[in-house]
PDB file of N, CA and C in Angstrom:
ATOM      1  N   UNK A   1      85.188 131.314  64.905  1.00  0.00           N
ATOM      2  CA  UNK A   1      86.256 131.127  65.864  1.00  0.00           C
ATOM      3  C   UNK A   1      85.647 130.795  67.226  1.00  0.00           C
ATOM      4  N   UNK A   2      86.186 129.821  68.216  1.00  0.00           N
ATOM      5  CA  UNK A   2      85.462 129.379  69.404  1.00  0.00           C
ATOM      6  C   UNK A   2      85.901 130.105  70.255  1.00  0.00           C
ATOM      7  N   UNK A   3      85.127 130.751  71.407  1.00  0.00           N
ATOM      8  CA  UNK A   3      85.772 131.796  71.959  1.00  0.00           C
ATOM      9  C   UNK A   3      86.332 130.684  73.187  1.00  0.00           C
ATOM     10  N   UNK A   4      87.370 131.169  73.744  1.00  0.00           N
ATOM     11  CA  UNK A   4      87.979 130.449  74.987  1.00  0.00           C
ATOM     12  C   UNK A   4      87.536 130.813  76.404  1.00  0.00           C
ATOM     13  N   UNK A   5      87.360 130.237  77.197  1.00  0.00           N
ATOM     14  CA  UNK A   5      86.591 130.503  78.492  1.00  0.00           C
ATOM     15  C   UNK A   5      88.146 130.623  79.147  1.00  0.00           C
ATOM     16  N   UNK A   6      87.537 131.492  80.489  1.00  0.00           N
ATOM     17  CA  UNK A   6      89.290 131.686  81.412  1.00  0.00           C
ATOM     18  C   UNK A   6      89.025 131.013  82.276  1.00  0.00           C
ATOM     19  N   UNK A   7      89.703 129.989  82.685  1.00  0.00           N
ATOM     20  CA  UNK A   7      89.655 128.975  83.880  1.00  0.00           C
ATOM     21  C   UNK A   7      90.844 129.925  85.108  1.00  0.00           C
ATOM     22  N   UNK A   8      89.934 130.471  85.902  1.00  0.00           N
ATOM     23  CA  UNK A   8      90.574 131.036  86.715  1.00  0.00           C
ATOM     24  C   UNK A   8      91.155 130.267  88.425  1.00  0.00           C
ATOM     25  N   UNK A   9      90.891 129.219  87.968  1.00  0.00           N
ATOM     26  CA  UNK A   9      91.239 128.083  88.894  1.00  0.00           C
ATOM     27  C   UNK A   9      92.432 127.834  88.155  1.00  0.00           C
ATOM     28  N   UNK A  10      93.088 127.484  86.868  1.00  0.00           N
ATOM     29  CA  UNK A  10      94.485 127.203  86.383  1.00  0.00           C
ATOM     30  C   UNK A  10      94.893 128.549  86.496  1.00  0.00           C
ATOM     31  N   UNK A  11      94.716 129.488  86.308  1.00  0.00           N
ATOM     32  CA  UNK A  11      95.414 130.724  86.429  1.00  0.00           C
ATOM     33  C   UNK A  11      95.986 131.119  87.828  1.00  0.00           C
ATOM     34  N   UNK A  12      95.001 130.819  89.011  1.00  0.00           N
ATOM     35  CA  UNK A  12      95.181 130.703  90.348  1.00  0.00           C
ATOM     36  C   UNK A  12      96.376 129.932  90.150  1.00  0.00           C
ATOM     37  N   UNK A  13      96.703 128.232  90.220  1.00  0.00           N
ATOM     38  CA  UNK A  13      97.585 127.298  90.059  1.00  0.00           C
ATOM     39  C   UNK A  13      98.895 127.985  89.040  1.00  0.00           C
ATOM     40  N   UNK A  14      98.923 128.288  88.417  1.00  0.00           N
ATOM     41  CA  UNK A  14      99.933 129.239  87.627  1.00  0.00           C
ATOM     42  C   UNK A  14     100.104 130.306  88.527  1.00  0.00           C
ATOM     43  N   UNK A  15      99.921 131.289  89.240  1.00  0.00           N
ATOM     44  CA  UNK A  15     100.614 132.247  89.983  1.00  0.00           C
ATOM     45  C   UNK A  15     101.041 131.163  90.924  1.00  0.00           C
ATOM     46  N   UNK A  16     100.207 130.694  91.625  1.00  0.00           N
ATOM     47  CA  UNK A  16     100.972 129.870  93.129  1.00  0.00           C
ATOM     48  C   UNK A  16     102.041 128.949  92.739  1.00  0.00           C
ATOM     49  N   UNK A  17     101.966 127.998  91.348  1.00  0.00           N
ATOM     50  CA  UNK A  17     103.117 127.645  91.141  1.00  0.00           C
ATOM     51  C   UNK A  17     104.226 128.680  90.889  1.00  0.00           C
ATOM     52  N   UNK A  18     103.982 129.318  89.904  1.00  0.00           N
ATOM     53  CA  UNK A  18     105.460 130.142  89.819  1.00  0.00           C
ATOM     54  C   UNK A  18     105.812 131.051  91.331  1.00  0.00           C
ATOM     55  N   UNK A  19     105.115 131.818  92.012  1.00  0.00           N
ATOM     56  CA  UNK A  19     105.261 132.216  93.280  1.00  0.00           C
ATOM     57  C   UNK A  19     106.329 131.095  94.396  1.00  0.00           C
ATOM     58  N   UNK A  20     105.545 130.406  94.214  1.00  0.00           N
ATOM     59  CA  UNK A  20     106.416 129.107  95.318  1.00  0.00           C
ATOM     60  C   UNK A  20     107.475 128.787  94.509  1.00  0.00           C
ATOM     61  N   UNK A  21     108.199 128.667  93.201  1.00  0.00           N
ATOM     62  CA  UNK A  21     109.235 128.324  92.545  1.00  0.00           C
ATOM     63  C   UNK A  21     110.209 129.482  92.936  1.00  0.00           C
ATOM     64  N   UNK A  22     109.565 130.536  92.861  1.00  0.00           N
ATOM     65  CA  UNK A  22     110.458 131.693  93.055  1.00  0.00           C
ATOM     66  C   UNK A  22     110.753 132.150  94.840  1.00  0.00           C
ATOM     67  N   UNK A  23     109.861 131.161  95.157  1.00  0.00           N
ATOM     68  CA  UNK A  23     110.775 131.309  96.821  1.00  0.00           C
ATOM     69  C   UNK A  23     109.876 132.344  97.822  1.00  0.00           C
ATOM     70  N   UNK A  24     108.342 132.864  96.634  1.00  0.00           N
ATOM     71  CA  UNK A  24     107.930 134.014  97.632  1.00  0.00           C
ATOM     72  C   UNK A  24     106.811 133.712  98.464  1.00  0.00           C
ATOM     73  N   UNK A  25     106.579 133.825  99.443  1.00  0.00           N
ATOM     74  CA  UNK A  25     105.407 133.672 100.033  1.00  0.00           C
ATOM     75  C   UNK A  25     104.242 134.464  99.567  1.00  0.00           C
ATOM     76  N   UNK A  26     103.188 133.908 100.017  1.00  0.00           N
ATOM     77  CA  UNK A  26     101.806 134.381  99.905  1.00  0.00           C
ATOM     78  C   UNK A  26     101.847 136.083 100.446  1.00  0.00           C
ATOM     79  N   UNK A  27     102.171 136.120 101.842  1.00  0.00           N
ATOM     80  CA  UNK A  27     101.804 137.407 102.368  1.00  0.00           C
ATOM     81  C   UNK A  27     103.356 137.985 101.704  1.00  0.00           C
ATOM     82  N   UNK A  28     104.138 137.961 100.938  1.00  0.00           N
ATOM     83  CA  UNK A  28     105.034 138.597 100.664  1.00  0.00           C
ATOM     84  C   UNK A  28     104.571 139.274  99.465  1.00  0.00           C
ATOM     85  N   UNK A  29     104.044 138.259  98.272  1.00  0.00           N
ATOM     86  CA  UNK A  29     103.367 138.889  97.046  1.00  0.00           C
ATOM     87  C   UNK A  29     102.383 139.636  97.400  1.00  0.00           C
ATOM     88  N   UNK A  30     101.584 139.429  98.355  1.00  0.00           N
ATOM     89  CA  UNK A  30      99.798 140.221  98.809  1.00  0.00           C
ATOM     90  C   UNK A  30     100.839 141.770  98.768  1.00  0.00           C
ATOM     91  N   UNK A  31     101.573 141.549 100.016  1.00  0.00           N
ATOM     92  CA  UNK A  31     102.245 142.839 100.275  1.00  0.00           C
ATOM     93  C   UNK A  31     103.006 143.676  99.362  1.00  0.00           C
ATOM     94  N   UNK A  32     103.396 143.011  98.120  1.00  0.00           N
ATOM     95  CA  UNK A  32     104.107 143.959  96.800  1.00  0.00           C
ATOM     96  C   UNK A  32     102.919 144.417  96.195  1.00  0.00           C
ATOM     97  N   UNK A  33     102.141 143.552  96.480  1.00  0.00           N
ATOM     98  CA  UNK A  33     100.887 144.336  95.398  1.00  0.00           C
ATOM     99  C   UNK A  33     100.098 144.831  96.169  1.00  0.00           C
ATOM    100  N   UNK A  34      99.951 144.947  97.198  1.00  0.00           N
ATOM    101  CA  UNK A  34      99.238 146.165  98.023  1.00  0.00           C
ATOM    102  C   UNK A  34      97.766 145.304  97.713  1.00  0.00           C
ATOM    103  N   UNK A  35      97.743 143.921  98.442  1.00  0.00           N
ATOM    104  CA  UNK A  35      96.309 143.474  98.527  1.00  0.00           C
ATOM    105  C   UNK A  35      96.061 142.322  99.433  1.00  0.00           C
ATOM    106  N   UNK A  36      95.299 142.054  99.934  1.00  0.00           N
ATOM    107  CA  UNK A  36      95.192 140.963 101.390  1.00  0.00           C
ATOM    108  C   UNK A  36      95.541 139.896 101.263  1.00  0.00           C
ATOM    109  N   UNK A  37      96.254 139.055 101.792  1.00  0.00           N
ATOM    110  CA  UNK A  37      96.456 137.938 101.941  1.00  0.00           C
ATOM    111  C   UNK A  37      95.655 136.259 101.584  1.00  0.00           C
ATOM    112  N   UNK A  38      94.356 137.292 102.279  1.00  0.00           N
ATOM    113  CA  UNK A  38      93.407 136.391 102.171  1.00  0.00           C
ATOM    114  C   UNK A  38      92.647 136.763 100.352  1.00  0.00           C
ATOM    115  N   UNK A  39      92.875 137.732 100.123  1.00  0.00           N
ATOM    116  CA  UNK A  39      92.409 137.834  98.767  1.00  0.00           C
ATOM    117  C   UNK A  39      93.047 137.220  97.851  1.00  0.00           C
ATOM    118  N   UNK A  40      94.806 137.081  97.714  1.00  0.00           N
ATOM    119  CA  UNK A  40      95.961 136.555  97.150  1.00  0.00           C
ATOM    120  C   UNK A  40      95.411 134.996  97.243  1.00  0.00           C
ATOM    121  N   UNK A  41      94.718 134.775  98.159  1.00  0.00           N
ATOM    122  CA  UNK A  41      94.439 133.487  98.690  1.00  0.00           C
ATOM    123  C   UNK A  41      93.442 132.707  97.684  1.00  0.00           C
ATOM    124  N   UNK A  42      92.409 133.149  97.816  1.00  0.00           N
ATOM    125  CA  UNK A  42      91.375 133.122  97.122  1.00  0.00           C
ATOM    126  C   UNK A  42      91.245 133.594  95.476  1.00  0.00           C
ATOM    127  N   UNK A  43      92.499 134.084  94.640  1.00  0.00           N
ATOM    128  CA  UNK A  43      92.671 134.735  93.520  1.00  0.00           C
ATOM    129  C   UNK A  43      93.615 132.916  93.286  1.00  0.00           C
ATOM    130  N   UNK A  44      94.272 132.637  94.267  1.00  0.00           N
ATOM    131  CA  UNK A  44      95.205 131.349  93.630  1.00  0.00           C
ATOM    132  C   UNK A  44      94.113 129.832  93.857  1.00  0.00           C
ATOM    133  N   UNK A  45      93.459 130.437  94.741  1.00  0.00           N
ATOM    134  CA  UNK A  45      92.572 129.015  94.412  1.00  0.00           C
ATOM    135  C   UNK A  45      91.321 129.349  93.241  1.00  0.00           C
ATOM    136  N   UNK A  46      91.370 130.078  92.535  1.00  0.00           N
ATOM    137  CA  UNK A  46      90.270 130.236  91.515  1.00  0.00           C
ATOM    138  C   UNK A  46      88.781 130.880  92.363  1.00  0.00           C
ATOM    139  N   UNK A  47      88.560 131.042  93.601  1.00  0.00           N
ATOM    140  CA  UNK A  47      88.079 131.646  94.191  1.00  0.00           C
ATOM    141  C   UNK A  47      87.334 132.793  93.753  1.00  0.00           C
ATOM    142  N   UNK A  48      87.933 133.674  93.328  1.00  0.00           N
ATOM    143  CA  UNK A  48      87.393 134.698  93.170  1.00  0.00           C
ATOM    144  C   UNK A  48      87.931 135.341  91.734  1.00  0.00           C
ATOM    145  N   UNK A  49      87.761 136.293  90.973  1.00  0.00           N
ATOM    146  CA  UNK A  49      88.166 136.955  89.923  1.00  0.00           C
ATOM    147  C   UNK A  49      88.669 138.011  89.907  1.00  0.00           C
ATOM    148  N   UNK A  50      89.926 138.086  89.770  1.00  0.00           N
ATOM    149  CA  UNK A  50      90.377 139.343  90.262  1.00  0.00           C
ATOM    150  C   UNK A  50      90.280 140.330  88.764  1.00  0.00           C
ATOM    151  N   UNK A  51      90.881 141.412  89.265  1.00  0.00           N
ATOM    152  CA  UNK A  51      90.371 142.657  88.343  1.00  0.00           C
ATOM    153  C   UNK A  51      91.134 142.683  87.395  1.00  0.00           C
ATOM    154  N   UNK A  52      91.896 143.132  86.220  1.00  0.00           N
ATOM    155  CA  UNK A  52      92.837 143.211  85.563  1.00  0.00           C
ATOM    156  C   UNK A  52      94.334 143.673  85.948  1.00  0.00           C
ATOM    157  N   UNK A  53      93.616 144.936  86.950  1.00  0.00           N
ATOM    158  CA  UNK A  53      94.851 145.493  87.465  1.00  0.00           C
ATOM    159  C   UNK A  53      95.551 144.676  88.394  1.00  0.00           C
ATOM    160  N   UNK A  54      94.661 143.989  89.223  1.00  0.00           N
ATOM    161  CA  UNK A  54      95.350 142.851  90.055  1.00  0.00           C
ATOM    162  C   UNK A  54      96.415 141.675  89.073  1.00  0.00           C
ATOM    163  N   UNK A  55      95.789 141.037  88.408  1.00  0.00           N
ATOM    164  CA  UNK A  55      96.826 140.527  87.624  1.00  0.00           C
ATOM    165  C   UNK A  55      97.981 141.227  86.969  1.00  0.00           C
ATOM    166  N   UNK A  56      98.124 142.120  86.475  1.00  0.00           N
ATOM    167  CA  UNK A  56      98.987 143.125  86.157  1.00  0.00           C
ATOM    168  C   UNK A  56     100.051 143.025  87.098  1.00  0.00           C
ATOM    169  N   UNK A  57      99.536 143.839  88.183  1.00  0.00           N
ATOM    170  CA  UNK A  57     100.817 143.759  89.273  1.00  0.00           C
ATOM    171  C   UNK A  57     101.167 142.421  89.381  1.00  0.00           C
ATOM    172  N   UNK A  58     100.425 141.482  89.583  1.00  0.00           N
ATOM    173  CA  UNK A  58     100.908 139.631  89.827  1.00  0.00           C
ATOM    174  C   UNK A  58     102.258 139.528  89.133  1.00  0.00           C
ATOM    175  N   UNK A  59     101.702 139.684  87.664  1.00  0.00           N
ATOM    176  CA  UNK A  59     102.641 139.509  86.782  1.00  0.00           C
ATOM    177  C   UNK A  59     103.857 140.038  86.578  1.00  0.00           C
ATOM    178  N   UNK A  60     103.655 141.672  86.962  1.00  0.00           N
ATOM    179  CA  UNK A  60     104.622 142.409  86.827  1.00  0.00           C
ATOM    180  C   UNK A  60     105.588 142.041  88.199  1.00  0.00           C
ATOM    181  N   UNK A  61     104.998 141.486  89.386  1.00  0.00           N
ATOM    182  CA  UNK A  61     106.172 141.138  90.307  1.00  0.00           C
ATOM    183  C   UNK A  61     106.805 139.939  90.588  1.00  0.00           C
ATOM    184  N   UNK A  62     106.282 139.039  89.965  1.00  0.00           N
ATOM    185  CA  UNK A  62     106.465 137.552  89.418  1.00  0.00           C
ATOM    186  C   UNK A  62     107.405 137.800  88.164  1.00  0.00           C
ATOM    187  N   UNK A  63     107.283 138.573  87.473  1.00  0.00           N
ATOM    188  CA  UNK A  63     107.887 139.010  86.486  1.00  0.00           C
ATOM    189  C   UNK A  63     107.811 137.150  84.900  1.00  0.00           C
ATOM    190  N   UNK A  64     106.174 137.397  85.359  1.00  0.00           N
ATOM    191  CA  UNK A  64     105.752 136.948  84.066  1.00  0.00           C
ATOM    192  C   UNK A  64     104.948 137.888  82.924  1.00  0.00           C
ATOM    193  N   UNK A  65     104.422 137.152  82.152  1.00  0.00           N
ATOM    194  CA  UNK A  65     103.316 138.062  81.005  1.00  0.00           C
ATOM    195  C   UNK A  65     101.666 137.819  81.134  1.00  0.00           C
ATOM    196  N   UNK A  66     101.076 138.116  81.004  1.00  0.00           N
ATOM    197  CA  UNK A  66      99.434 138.275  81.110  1.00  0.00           C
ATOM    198  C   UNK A  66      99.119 136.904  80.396  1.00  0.00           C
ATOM    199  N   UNK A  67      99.932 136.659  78.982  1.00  0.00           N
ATOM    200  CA  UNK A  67      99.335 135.608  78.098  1.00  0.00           C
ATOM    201  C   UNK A  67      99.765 133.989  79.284  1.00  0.00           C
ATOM    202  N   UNK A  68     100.644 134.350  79.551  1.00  0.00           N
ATOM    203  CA  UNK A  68     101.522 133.153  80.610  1.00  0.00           C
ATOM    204  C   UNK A  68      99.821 132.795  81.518  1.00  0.00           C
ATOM    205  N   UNK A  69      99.490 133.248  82.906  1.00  0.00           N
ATOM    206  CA  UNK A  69      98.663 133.226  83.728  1.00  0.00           C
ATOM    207  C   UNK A  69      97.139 132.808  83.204  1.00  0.00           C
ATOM    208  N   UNK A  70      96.987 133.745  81.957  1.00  0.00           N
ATOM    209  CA  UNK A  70      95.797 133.339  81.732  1.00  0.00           C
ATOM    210  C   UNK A  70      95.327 132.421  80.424  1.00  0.00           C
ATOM    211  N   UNK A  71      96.358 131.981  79.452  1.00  0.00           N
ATOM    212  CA  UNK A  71      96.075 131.175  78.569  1.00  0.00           C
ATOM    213  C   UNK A  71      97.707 130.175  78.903  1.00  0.00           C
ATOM    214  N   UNK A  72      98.599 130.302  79.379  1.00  0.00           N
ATOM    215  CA  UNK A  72      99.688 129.046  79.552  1.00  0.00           C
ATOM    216  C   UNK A  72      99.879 128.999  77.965  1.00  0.00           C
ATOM    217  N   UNK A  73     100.337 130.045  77.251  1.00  0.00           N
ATOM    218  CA  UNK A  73     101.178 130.189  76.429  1.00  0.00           C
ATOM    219  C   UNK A  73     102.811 130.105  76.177  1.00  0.00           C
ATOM    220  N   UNK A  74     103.246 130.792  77.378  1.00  0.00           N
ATOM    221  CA  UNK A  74     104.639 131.250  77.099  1.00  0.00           C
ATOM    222  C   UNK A  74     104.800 129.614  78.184  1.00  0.00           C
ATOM    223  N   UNK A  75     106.169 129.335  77.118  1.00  0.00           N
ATOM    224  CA  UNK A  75     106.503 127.829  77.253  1.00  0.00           C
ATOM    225  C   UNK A  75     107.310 127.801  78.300  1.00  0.00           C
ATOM    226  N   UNK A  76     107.777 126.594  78.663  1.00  0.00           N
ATOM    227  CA  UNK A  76     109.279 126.361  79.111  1.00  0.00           C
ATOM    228  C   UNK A  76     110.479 126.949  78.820  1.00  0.00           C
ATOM    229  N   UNK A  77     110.749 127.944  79.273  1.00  0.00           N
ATOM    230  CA  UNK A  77     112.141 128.524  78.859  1.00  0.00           C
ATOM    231  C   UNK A  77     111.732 130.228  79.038  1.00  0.00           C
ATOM    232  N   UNK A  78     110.460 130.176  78.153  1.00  0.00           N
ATOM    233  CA  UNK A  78     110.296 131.613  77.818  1.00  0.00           C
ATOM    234  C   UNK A  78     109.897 132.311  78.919  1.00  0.00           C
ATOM    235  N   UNK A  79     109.652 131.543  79.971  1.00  0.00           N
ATOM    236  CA  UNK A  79     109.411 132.415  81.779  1.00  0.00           C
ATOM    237  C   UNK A  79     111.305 133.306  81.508  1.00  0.00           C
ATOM    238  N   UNK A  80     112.240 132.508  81.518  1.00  0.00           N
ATOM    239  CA  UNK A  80     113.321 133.304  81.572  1.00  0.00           C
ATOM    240  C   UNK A  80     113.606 134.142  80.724  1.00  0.00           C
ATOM    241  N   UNK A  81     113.242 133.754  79.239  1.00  0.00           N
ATOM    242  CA  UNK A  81     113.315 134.956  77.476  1.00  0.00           C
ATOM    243  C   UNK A  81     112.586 135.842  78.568  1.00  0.00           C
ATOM    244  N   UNK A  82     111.289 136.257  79.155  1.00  0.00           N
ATOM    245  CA  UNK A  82     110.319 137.239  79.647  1.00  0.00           C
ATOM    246  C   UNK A  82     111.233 138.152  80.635  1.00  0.00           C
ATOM    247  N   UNK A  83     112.216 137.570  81.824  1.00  0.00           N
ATOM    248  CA  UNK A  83     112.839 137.762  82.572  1.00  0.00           C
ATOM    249  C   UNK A  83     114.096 138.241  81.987  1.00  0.00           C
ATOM    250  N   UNK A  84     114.702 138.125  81.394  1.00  0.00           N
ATOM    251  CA  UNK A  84     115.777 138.411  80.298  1.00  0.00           C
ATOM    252  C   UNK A  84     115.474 140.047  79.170  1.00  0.00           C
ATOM    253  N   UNK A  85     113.990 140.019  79.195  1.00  0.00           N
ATOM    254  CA  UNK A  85     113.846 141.053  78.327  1.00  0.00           C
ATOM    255  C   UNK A  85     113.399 142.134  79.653  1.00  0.00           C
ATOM    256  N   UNK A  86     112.993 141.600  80.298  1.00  0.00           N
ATOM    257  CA  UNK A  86     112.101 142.710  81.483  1.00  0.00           C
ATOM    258  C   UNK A  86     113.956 143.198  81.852  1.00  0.00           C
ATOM    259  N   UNK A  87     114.680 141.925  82.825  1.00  0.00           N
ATOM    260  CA  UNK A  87     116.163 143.051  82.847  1.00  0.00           C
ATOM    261  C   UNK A  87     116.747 144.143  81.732  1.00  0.00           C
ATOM    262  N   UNK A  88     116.625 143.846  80.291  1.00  0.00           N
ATOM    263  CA  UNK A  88     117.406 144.694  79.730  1.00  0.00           C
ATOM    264  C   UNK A  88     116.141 145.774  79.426  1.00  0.00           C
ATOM    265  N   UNK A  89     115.264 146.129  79.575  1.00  0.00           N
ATOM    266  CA  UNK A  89     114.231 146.642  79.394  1.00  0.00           C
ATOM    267  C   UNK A  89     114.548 147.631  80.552  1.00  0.00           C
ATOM    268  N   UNK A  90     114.777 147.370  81.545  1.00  0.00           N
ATOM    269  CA  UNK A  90     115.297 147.986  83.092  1.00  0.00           C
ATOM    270  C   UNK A  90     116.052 148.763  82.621  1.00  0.00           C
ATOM    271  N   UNK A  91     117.826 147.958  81.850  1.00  0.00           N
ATOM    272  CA  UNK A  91     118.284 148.576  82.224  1.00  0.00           C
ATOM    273  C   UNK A  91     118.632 150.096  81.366  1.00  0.00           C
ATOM    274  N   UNK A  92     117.872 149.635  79.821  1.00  0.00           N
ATOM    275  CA  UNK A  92     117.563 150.576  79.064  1.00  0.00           C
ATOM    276  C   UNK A  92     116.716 152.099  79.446  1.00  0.00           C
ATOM    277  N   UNK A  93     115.791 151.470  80.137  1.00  0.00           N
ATOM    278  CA  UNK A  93     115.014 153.074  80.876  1.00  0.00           C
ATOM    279  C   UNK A  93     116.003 153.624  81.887  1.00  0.00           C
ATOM    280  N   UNK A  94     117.087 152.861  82.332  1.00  0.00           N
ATOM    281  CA  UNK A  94     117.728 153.373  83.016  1.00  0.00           C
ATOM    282  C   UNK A  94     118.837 154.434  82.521  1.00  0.00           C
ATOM    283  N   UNK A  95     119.103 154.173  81.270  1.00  0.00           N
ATOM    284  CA  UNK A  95     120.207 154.971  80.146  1.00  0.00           C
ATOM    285  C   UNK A  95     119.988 156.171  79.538  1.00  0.00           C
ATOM    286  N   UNK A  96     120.784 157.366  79.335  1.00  0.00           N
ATOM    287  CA  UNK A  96     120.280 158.036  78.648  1.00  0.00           C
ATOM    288  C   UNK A  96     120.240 157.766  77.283  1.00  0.00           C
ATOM    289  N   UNK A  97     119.597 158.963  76.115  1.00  0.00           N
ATOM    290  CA  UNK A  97     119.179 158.921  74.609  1.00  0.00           C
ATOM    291  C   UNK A  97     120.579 158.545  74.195  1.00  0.00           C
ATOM    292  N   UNK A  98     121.517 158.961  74.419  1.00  0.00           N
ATOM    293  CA  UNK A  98     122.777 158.724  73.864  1.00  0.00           C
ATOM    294  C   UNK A  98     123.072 157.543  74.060  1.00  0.00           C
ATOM    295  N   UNK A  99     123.179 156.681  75.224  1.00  0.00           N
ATOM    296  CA  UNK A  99     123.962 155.573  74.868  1.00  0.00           C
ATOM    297  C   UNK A  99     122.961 154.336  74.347  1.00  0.00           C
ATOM    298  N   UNK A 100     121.585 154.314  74.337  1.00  0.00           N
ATOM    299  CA  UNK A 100     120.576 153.585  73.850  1.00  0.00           C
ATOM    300  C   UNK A 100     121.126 152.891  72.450  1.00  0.00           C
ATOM    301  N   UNK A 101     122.029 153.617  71.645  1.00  0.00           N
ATOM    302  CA  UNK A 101     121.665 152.702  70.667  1.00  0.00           C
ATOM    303  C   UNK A 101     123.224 152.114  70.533  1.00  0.00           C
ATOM    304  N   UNK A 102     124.258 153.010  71.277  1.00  0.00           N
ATOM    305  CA  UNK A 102     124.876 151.881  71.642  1.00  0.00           C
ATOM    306  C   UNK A 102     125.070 150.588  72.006  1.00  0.00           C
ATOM    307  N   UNK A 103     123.830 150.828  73.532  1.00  0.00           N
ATOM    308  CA  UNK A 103     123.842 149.654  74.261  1.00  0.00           C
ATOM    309  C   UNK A 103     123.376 148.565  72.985  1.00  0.00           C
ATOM    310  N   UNK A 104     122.147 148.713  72.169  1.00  0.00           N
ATOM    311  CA  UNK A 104     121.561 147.943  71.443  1.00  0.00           C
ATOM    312  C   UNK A 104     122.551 147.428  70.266  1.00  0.00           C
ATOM    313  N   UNK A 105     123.262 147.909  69.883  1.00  0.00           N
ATOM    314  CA  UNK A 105     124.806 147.422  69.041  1.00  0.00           C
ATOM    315  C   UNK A 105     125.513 146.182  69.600  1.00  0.00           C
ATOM    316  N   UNK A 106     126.001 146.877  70.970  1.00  0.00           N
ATOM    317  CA  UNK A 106     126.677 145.954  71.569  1.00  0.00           C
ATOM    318  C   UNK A 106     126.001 144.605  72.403  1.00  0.00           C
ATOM    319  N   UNK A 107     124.757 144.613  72.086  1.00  0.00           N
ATOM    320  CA  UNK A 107     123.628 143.258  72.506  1.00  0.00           C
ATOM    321  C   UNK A 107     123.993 142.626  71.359  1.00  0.00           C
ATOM    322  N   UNK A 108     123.311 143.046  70.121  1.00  0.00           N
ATOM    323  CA  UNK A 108     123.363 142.833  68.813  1.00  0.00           C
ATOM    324  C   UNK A 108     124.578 141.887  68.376  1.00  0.00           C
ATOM    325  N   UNK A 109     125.633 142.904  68.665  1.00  0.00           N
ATOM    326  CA  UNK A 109     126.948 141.751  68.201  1.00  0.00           C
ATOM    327  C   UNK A 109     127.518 140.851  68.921  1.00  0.00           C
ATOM    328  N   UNK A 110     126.597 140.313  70.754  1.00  0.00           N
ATOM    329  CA  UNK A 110     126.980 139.240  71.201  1.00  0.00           C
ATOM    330  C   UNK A 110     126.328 138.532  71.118  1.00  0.00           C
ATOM    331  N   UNK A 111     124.915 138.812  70.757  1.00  0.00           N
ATOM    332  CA  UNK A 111     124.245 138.167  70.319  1.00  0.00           C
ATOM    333  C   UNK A 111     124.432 137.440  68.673  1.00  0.00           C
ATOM    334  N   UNK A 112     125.113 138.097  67.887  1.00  0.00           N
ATOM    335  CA  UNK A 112     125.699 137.432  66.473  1.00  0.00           C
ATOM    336  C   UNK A 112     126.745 136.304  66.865  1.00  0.00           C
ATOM    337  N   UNK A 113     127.253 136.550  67.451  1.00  0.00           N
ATOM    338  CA  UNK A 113     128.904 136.274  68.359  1.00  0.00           C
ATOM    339  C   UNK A 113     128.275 134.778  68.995  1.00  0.00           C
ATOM    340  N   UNK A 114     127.511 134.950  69.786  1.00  0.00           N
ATOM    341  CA  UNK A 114     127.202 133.699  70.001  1.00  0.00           C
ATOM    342  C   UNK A 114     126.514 132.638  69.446  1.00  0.00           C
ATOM    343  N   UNK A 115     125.875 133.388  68.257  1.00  0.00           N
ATOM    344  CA  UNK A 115     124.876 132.357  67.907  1.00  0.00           C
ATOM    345  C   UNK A 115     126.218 131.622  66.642  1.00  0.00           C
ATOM    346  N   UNK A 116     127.062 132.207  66.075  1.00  0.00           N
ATOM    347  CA  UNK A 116     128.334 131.763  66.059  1.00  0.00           C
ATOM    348  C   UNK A 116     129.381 130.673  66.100  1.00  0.00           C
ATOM    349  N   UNK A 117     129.214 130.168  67.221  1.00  0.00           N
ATOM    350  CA  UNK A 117     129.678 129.126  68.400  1.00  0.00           C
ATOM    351  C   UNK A 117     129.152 128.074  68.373  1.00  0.00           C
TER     352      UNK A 117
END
């Protein structure tokens, strides 16, 4: 199997694109993730290598996936499937044990319901 090298220069270009799509500035993301500006800086131009945990938060406030940034897996569309599961994912930790499998019923059958149509 060929192992894959991480081009952390497209990974840079993948946060700054999706960042700027989503309307956020540079020192706005530095500042959710509790890291310098100038480091945010240098992490989007391939600059430097950031740590794991740094990407983590990226992702988690961009509200993409790890495979997205660093291999450009998750396609066209699936930035929103990712965004779509992270909301109901929300709003599930937000529920108690009891209505959990409610809620998951009533996904279930609009989700039957529409595919339906």
């Amino acid at each position: 199997m060929e192992r894959q090298s991480i081009d952390y220069k497209k990974i840079g270009n993948r946060i700054m694109d999706i960042r700027q799509q989503k309307g956020i500035t540079r020192e706005k993301l530095a500042e959710m993730i509790g890291i310098s500006v100038m480091y945010l800086g240098q992490l989007e131009r391939g600059e430097r290598r950031g740590g794991i945990n740094n990407y983590i938060e990226i992702v988690n406030a961009l509200e993409l996936s790890l495979d997205f940034i660093f291999f450009n897996e998750v396609h066209t569309g699936n930035v929103l499937d990712n965004q779509i599961l992270q909301a109901i994912s929300n709003t599930i930790d937000n529920m108690n044990n009891v209505n959990k499998p409610l809620f998951l019923n009533i996904v279930l059958d609009i989700a039957k319901r529409i595919n339906e149509i």
